[in-house]
Structure formats: structure tokens, C-alpha cells
C-alpha atoms as a PDB file:
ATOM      1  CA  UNK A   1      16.654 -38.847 -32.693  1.00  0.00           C
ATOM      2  CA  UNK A   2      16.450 -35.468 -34.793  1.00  0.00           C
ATOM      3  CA  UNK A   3      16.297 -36.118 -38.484  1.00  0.00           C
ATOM      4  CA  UNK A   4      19.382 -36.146 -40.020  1.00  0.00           C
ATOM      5  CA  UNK A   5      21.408 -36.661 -36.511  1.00  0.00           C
ATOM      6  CA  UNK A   6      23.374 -39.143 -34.745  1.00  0.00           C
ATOM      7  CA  UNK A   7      21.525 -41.581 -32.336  1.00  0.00           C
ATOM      8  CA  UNK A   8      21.772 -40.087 -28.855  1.00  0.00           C
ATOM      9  CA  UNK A   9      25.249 -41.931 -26.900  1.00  0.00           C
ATOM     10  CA  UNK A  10      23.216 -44.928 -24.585  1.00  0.00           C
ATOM     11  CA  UNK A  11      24.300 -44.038 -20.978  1.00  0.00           C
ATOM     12  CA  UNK A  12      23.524 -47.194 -19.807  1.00  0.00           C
ATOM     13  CA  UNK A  13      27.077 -49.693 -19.176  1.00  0.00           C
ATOM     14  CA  UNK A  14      27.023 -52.599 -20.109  1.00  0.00           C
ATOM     15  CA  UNK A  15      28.641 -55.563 -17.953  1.00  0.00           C
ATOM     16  CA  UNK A  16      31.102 -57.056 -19.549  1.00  0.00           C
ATOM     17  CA  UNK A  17      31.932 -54.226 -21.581  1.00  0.00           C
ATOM     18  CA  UNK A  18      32.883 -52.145 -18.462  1.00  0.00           C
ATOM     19  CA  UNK A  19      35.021 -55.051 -17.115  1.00  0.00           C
ATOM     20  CA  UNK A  20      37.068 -54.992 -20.289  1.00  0.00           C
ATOM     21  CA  UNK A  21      37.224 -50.777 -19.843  1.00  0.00           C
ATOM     22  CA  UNK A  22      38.597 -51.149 -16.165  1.00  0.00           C
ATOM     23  CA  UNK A  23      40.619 -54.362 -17.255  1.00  0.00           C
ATOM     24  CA  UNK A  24      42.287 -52.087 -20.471  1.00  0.00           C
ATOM     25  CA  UNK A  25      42.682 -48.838 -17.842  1.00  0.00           C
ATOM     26  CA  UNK A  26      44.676 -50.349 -14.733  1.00  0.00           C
ATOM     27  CA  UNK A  27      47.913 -49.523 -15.959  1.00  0.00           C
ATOM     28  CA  UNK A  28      47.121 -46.106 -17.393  1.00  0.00           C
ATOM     29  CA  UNK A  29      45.715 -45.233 -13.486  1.00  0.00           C
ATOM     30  CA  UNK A  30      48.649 -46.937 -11.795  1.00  0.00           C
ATOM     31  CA  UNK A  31      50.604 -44.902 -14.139  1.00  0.00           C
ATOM     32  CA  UNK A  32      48.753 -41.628 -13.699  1.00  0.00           C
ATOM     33  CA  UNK A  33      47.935 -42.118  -9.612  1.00  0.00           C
ATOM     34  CA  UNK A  34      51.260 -40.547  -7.977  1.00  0.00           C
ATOM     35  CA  UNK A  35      50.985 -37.358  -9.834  1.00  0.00           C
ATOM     36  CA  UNK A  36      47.352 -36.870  -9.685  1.00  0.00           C
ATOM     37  CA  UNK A  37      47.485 -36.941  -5.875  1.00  0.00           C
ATOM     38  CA  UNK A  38      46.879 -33.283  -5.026  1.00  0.00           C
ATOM     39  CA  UNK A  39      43.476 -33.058  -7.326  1.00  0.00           C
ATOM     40  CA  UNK A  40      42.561 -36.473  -5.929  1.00  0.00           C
ATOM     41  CA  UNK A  41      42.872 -35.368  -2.323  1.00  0.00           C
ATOM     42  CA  UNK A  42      40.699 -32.017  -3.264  1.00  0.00           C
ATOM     43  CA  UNK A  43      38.270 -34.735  -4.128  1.00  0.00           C
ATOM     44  CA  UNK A  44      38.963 -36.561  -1.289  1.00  0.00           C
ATOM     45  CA  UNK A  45      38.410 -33.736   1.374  1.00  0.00           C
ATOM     46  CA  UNK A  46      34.625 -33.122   1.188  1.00  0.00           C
ATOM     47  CA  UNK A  47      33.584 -36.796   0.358  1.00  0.00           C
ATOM     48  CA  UNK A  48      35.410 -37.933   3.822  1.00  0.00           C
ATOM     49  CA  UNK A  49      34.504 -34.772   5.765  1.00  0.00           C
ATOM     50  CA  UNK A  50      30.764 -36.319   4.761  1.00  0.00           C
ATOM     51  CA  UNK A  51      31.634 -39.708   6.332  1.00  0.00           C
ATOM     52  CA  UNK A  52      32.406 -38.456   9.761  1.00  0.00           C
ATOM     53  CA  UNK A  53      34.981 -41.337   9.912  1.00  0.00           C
ATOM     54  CA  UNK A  54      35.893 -42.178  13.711  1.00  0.00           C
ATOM     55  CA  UNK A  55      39.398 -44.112  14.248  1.00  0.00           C
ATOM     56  CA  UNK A  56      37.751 -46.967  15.088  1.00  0.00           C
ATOM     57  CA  UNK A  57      34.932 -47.462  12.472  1.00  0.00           C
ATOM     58  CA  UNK A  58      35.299 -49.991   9.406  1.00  0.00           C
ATOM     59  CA  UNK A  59      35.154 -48.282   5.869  1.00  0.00           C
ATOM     60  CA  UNK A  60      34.176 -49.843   2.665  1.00  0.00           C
ATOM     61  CA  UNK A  61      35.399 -48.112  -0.183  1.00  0.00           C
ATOM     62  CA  UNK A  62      33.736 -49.383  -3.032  1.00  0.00           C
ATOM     63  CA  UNK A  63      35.255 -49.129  -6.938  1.00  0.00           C
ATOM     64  CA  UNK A  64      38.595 -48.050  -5.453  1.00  0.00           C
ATOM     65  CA  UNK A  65      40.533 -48.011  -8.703  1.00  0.00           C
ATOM     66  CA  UNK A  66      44.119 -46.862  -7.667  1.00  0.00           C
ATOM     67  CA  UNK A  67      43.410 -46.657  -4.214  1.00  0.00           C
ATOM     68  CA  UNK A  68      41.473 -43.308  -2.996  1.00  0.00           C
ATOM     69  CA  UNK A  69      39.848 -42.450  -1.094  1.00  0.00           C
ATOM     70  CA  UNK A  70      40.353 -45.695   0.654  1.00  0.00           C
ATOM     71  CA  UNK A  71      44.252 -45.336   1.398  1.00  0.00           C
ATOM     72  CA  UNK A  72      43.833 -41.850   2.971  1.00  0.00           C
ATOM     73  CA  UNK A  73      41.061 -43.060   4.603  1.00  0.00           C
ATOM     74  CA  UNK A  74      43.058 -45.835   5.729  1.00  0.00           C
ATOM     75  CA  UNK A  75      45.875 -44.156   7.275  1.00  0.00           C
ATOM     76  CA  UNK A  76      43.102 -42.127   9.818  1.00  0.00           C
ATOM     77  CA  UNK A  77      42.325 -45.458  11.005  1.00  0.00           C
ATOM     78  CA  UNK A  78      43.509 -47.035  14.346  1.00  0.00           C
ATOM     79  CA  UNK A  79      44.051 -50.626  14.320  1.00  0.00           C
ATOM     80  CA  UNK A  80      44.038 -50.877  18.401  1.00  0.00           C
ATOM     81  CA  UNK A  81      40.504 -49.788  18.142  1.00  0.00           C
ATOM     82  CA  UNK A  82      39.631 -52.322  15.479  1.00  0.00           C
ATOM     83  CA  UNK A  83      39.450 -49.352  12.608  1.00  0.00           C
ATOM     84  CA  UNK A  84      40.346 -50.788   9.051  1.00  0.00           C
ATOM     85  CA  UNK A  85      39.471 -49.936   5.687  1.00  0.00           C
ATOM     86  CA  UNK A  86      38.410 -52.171   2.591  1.00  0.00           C
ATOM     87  CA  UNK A  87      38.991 -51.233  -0.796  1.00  0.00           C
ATOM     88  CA  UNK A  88      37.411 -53.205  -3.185  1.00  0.00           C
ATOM     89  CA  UNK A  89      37.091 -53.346  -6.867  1.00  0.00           C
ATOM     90  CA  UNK A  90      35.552 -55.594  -9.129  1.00  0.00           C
ATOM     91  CA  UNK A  91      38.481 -55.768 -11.681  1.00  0.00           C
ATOM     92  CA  UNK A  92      41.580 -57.140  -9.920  1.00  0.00           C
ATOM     93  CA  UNK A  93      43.783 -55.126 -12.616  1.00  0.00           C
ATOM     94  CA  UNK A  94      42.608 -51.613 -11.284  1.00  0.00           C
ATOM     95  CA  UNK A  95      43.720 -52.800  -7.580  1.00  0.00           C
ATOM     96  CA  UNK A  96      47.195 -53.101  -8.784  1.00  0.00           C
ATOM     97  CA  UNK A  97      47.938 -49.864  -8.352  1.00  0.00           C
ATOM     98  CA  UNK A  98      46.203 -49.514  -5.002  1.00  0.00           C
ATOM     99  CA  UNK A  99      48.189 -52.463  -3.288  1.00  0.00           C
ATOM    100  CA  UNK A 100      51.620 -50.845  -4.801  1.00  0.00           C
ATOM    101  CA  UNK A 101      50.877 -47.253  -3.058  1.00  0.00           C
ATOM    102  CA  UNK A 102      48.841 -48.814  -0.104  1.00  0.00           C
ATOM    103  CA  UNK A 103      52.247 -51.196   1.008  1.00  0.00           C
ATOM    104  CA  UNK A 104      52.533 -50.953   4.502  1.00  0.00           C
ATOM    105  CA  UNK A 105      49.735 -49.258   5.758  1.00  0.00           C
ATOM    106  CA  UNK A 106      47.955 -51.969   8.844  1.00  0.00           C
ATOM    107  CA  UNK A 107      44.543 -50.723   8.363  1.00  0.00           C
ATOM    108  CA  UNK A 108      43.725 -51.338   4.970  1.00  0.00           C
ATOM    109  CA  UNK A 109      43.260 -54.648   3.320  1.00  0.00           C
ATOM    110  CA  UNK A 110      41.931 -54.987  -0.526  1.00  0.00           C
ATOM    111  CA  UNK A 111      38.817 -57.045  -1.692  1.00  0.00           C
ATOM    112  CA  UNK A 112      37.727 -58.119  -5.543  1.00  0.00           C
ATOM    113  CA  UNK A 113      34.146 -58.528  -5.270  1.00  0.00           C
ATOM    114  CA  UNK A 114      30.890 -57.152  -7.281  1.00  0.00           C
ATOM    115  CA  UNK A 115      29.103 -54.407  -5.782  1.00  0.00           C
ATOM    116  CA  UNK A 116      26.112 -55.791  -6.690  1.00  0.00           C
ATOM    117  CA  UNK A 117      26.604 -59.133  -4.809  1.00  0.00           C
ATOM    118  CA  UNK A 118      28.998 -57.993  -1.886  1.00  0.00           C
ATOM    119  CA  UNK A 119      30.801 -60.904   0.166  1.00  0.00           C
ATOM    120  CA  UNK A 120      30.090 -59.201   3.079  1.00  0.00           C
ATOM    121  CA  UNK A 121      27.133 -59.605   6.231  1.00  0.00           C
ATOM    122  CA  UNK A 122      24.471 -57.428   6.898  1.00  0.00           C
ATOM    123  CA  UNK A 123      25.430 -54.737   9.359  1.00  0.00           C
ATOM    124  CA  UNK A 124      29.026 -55.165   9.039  1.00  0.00           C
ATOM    125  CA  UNK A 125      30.541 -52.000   8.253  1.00  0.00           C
ATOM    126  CA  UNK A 126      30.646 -48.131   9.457  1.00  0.00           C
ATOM    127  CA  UNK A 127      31.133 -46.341   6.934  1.00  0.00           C
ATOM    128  CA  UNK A 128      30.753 -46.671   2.412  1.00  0.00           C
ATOM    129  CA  UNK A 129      32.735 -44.577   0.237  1.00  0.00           C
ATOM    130  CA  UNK A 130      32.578 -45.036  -3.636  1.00  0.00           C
ATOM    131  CA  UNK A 131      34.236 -42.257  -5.664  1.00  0.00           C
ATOM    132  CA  UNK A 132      32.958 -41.734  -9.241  1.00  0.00           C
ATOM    133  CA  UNK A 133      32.332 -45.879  -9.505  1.00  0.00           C
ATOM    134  CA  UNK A 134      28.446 -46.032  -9.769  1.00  0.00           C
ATOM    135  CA  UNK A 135      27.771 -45.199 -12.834  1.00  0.00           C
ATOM    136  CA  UNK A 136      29.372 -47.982 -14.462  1.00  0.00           C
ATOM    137  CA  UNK A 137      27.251 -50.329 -12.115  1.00  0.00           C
ATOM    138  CA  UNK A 138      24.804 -51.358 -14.438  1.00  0.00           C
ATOM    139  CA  UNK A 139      22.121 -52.447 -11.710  1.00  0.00           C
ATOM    140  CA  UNK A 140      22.607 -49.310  -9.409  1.00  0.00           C
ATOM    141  CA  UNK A 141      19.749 -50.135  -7.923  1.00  0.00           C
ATOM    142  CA  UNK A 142      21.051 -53.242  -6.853  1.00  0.00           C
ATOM    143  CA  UNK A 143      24.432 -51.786  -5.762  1.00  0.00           C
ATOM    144  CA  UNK A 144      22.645 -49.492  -3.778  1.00  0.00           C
ATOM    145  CA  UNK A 145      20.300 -52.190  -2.091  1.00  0.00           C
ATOM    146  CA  UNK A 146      23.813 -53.611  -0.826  1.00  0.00           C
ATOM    147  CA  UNK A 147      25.305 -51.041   0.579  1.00  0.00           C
ATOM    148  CA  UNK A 148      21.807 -50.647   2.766  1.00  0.00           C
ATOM    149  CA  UNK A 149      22.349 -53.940   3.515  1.00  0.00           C
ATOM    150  CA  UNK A 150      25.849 -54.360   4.841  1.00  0.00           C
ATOM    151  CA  UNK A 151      25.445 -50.799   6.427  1.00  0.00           C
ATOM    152  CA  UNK A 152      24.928 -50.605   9.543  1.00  0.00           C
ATOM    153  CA  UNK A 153      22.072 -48.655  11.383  1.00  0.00           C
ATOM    154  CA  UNK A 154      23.114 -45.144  12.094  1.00  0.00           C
ATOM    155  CA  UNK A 155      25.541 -45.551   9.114  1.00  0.00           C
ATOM    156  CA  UNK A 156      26.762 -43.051   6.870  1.00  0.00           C
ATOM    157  CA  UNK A 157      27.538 -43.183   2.625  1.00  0.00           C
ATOM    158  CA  UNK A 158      29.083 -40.994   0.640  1.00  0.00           C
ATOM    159  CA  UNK A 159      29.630 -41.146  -3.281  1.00  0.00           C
ATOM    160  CA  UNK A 160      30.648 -38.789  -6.019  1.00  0.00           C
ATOM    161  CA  UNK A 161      29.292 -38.801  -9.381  1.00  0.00           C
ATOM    162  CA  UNK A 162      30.099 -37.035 -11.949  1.00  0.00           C
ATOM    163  CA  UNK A 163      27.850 -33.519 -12.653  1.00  0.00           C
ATOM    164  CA  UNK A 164      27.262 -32.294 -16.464  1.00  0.00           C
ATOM    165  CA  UNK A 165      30.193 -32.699 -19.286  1.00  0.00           C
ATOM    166  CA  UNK A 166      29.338 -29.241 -20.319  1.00  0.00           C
ATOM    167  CA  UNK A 167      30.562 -28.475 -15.949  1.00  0.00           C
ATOM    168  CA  UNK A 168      33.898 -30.797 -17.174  1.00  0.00           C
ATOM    169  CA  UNK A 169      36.618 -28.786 -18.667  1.00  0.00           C
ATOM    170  CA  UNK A 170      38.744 -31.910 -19.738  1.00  0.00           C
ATOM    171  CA  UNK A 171      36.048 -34.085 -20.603  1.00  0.00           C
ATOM    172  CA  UNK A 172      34.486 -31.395 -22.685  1.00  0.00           C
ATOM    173  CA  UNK A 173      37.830 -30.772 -24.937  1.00  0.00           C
ATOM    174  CA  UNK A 174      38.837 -34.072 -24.873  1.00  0.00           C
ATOM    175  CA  UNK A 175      35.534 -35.740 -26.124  1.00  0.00           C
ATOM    176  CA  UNK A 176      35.426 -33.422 -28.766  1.00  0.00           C
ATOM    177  CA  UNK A 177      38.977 -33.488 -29.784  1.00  0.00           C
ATOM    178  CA  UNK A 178      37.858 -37.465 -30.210  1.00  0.00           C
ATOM    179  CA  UNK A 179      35.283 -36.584 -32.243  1.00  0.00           C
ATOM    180  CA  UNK A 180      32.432 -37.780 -29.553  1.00  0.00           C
ATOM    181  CA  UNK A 181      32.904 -40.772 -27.403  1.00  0.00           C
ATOM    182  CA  UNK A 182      30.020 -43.353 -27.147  1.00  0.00           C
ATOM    183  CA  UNK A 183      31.427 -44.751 -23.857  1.00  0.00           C
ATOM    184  CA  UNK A 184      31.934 -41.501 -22.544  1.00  0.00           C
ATOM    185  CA  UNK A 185      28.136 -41.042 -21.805  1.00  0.00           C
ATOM    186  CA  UNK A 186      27.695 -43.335 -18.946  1.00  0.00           C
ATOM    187  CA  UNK A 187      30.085 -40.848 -16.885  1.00  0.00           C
ATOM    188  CA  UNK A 188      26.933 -37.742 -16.662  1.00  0.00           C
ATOM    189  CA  UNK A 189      24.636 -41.199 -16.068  1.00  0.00           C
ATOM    190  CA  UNK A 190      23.985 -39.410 -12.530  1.00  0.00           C
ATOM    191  CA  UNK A 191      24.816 -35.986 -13.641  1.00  0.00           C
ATOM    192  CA  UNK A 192      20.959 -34.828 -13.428  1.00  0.00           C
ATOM    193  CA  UNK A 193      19.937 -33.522  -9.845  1.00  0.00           C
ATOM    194  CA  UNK A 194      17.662 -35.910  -8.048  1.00  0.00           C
ATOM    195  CA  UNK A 195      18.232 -39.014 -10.061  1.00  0.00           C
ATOM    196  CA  UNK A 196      21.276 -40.245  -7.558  1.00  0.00           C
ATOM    197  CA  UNK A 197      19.591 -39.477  -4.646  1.00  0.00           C
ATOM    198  CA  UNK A 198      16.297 -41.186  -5.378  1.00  0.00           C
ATOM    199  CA  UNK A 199      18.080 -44.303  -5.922  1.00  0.00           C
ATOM    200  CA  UNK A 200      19.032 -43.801  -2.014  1.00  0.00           C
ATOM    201  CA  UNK A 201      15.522 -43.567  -1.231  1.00  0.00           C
ATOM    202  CA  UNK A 202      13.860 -46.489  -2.784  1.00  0.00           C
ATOM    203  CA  UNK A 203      16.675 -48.605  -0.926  1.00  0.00           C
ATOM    204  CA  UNK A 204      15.163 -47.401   2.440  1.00  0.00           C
ATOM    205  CA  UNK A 205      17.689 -44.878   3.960  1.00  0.00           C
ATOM    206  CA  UNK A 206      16.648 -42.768   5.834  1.00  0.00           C
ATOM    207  CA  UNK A 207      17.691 -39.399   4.508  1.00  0.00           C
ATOM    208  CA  UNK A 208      19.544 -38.355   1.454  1.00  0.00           C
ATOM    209  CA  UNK A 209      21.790 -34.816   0.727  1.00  0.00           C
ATOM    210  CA  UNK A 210      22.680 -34.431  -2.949  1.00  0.00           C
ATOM    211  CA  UNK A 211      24.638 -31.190  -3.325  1.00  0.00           C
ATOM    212  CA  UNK A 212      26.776 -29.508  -6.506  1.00  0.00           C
ATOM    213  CA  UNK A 213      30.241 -30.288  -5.845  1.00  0.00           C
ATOM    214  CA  UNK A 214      32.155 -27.258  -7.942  1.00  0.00           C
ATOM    215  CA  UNK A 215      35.759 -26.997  -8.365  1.00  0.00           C
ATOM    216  CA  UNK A 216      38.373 -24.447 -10.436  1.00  0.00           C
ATOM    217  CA  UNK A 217      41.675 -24.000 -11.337  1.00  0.00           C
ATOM    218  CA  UNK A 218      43.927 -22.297 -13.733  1.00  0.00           C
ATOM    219  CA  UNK A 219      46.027 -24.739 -15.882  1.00  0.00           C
ATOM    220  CA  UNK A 220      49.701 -23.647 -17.698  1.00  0.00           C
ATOM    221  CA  UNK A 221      48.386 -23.929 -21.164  1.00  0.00           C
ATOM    222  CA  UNK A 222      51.623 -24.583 -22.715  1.00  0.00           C
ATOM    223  CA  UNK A 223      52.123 -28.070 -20.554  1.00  0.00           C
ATOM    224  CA  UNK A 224      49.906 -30.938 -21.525  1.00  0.00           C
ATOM    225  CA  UNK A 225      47.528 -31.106 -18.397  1.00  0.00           C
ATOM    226  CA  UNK A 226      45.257 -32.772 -19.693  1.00  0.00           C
ATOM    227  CA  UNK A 227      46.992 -35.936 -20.803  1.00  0.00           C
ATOM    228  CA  UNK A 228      46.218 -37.832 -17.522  1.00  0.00           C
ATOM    229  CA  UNK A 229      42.529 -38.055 -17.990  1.00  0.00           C
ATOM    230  CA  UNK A 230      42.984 -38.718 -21.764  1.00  0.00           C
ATOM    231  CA  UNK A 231      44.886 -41.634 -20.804  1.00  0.00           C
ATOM    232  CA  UNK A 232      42.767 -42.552 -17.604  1.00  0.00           C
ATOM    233  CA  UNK A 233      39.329 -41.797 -19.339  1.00  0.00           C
ATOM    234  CA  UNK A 234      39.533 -42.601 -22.774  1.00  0.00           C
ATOM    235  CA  UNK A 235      41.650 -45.477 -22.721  1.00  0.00           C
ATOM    236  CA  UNK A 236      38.784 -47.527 -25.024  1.00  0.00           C
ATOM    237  CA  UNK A 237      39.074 -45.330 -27.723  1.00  0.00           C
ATOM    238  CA  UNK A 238      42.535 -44.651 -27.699  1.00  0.00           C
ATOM    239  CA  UNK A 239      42.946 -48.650 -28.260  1.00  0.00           C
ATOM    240  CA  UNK A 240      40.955 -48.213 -31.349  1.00  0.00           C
ATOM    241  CA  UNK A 241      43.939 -46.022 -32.815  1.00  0.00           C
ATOM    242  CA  UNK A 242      46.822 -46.058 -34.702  1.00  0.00           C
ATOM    243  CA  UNK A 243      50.034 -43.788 -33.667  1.00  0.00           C
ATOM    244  CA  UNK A 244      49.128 -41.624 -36.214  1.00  0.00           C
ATOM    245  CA  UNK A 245      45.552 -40.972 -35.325  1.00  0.00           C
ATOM    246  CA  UNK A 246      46.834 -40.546 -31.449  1.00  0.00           C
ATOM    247  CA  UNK A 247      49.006 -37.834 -32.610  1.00  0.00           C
ATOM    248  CA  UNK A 248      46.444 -36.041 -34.534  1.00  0.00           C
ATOM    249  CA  UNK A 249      43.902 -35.900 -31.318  1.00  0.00           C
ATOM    250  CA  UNK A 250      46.691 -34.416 -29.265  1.00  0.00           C
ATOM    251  CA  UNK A 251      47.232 -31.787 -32.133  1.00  0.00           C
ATOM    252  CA  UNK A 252      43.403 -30.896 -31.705  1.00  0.00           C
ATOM    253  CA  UNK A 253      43.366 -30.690 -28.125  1.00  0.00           C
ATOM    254  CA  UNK A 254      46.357 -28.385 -28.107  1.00  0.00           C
ATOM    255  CA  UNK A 255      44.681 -26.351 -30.787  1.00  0.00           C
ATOM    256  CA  UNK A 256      41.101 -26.750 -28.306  1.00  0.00           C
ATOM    257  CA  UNK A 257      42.836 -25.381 -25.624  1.00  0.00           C
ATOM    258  CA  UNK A 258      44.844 -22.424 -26.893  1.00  0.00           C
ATOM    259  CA  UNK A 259      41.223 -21.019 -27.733  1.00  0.00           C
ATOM    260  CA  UNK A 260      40.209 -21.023 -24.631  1.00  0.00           C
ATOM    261  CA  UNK A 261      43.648 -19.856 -22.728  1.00  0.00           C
ATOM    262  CA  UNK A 262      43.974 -16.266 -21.641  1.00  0.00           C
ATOM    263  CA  UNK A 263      46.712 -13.855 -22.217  1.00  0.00           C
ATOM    264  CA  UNK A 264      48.773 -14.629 -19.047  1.00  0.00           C
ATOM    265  CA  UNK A 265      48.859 -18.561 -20.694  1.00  0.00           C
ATOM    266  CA  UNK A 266      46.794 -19.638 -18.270  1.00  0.00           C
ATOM    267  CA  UNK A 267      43.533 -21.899 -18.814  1.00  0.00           C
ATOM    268  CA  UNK A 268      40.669 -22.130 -16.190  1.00  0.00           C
ATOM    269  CA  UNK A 269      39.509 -25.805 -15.488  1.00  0.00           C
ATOM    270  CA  UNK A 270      36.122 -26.570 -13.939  1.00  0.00           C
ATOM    271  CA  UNK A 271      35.457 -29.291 -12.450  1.00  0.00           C
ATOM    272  CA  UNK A 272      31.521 -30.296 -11.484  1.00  0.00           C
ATOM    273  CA  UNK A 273      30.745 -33.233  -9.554  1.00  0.00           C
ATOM    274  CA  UNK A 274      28.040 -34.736  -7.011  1.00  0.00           C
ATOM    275  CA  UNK A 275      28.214 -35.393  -3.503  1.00  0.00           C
ATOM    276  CA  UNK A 276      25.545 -37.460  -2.348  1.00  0.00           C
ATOM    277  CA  UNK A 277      25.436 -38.125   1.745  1.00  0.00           C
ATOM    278  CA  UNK A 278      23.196 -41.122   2.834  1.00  0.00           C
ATOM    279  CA  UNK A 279      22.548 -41.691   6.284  1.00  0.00           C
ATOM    280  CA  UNK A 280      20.727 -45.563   7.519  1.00  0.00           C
END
């Protein structure tokens, strides 16, 4: 710590702490998942292009939240072949949302179990998705040691992490329209090249593909974008406040992002994440 500085924010989650985040968050991503769907599936497309997914293979999607990439997944699958997809979380209250908008589709069924202690035999599934869910593991390394083991050989996973906050548009304003969020540091836990993929390796698969996953739009500055992920991400801190202080964020952020809008009113949006590809 630099004299005269705040302690750096601990990136490391803490168990039970993260169960109350996810437990506090379900609604606001139930809430939030219908009209995100068109950035999630520009998520979606290069994590499941990665798993080579076959109609026929069994997918674990692991930390599935409101239900992607599992449900898409899901709906590829054919149930004559014996294809099906798992989505499993290890806070019932974020599946909520994923059983409501996965009604009705045969090939997907939902599990509540602990990544690090999966109820699931070795060699039993195809396929392992997890989409920005790791880094609130706080044993990776033992999250990672199960999905080697449940894999089977010749199996393929497939995770996004999140890359730097400084890469993050929204996180970037929105963290410091709040001032600085302490639990907003275990998000970039994985953001450093090589440290996600050398987790991979000390499990024992057999070779690992970490690549920059970039992404841009433009945004209509005058419409509050940005209010799904301040609800999704920051639902912690919000708790913390009163009305008042709620309002008085949301002034900031407005006032955060008419500096950085251009004249046609638009602003641009990055988005940098990490695709790491894992084949057993």
C-alpha cells in the first residue's frame, strides 16, 4: 500500500459472502435477462462456436445465472440422440430466472450444486460451459480439478472471464460513479493473461487457448444503458443505500457519460473479456 492510499480492493471471494451477492442479485438478473438478450448472445456466439457442440453431446453449463449460455445451448440439442444440457448454479435464487425463460425446452434440465464438489461421475459429460462464473469460485483450482474430472476424454471447456476494468466501459463509469467498489475486484480476478489458463494446466488438460475476447458498440447517450449492469453488478452496494444516495450515483453516471459522448450523442462501449478453450 502507497503511503497515504487506500489498501488495494482483495480480489479474492469469499464463500459465503458470494452466496449472499448471487442470493441479493437473482431478481435484478431475472429482471434484466429478456432485454439483455442480444449482448448476451454476442457473448454467447464465440464461447459455443469453441465447444464444437454436436446434437447429441451432454453440456454442463456451470454458474448459469439466468440461463445462458445453457438455454441456447439447449435448444441445439436433440433429445432422440440423447443430447441435453445442465445448467447449474450454486444459488437456487439465480436459477429462477433460468427455469422461467427455459419452460418448455426437452433438453435442458437445471441442477443446484457447488462447482467445487459436483454431483456428477467422472467422464459423464461432453461438453463445460461457464460464462463469467469462476471468479467468484473461491477454490478455482478445485473447480477446475472437477470439471477435468467429470469431463470426458477428448472433451472440450470453454469459459469467459472477465479482461481489465480499464477494457470495461460500464464497469469503469459505474465503479467510479460509486466511488470504488471493494466487491467489484474479484470480477478482473482472471483479467491478467496466463493466470486462467495455467489453472487449466495444473489440472492435467491437455492443451489450453486463452485469447482477448474484444467487443464495441455505440450507446444513445441520452437513454440510461447502463442501468442493467448497475443493477445486475452492483447490487451489494446499492443495498447499502438510501433512495437518496441511489439518485445521486445515477446523477454522476449521467454526468460520467456525457464526457465521454460524441457530438452525434452517441457513446462507444468496450467490452474486454477472456475466452479460454480447454481440450481433455
Amino acid at each position: 500500500m502507497s503511503a497515504g492510499g487506500p489498501p488495494a480492493a482483495d480480489p479474492h471471494p469469499v464463500r459465503e459472502r458470494e452466496i449472499r451477492r448471487w442470493h441479493d442479485s437473482g431478481q435484478a438478473w431475472d429482471r434484466w435477462a429478456d432485454s439483455m438478450a442480444d449482448p448476451a448472445a454476442r457473448l454467447n456466439q464465440p464461447l459455443l462456436a469453441a465447444l464444437a457442440l454436436q446434437p447429441h453431446h451432454t453440456l454442463l453449463d456451470l454458474a448459469s445465472g439466468a440461463g445462458e449460455p445453457a438455454i441456447t445451448a439447449a435448444k441445439g440439442m436433440n433429445p432422440a440422440q440423447g443430447g441435453r444440457v445442465l445448467a447449474s448454479d450454486l444459488v437456487p435464487a439465480m436459477l429462477a430466472g433460468a427455469r422461467r425463460r427455459g419452460a418448455g425446452v426437452a433438453t435442458l434440465s437445471f441442477l443446484a450444486a457447488d462447482m467445487t464438489a459436483l454431483p456428477l461421475a467422472p467422464a459423464s459429460v461432453d461438453r463445460i460451459s461457464c460464462r463469467f462464473g469462476l471468479m467468484f469460485v473461491p477454490d478455482a483450482a478445485a473447480a477446475v480439478a472437477e470439471m477435468h474430472r467429470v469431463l470426458r476424454p477428448g472433451g472440450i471447456a470453454a469459459l469467459l472471464c472477465w479482461g481489465p476494468k480499464a477494457g470495461n466501459t460500464l464497469f469503469r463509469l459505474l465503479d467510479e460513479a460509486l466511488g470504488g467498489v471493494p466487491e467489484l475486484a474479484v470480477l478482473f480476478r482472471f483479467a491478467e493473461e496466463g493466470t486462467l489458463g495455467r489453472l487449466f494446466l495444473e489440472a492435467g488438460f491437455d492443451t489450453v487457448s486463452e485469447t482477448a475476447l474484444e467487443q464495441s458498440a455505440l450507446a444513445d447517450a441520452a437513454k440510461p444503458f447502463w442501468r442493467p449492469t448497475l443493477d445486475m453488478a452492483f447490487t451489494p452496494a446499492l443495498a447499502r443505500m438510501s433512495a437518496e444516495a441511489r439518485a445521486a450515483v445515477e446523477d454522476r453516471i449521467t454526468a460520467a457519460v456525457a464526457l465521454e459522448t460524441k457530438m452525434d450523442g452517441k457513446i462507444p462501449v468496450h467490452l474486454h473479456a477472456r475466452l479460454l478453450v480447454a481440450h481433455k
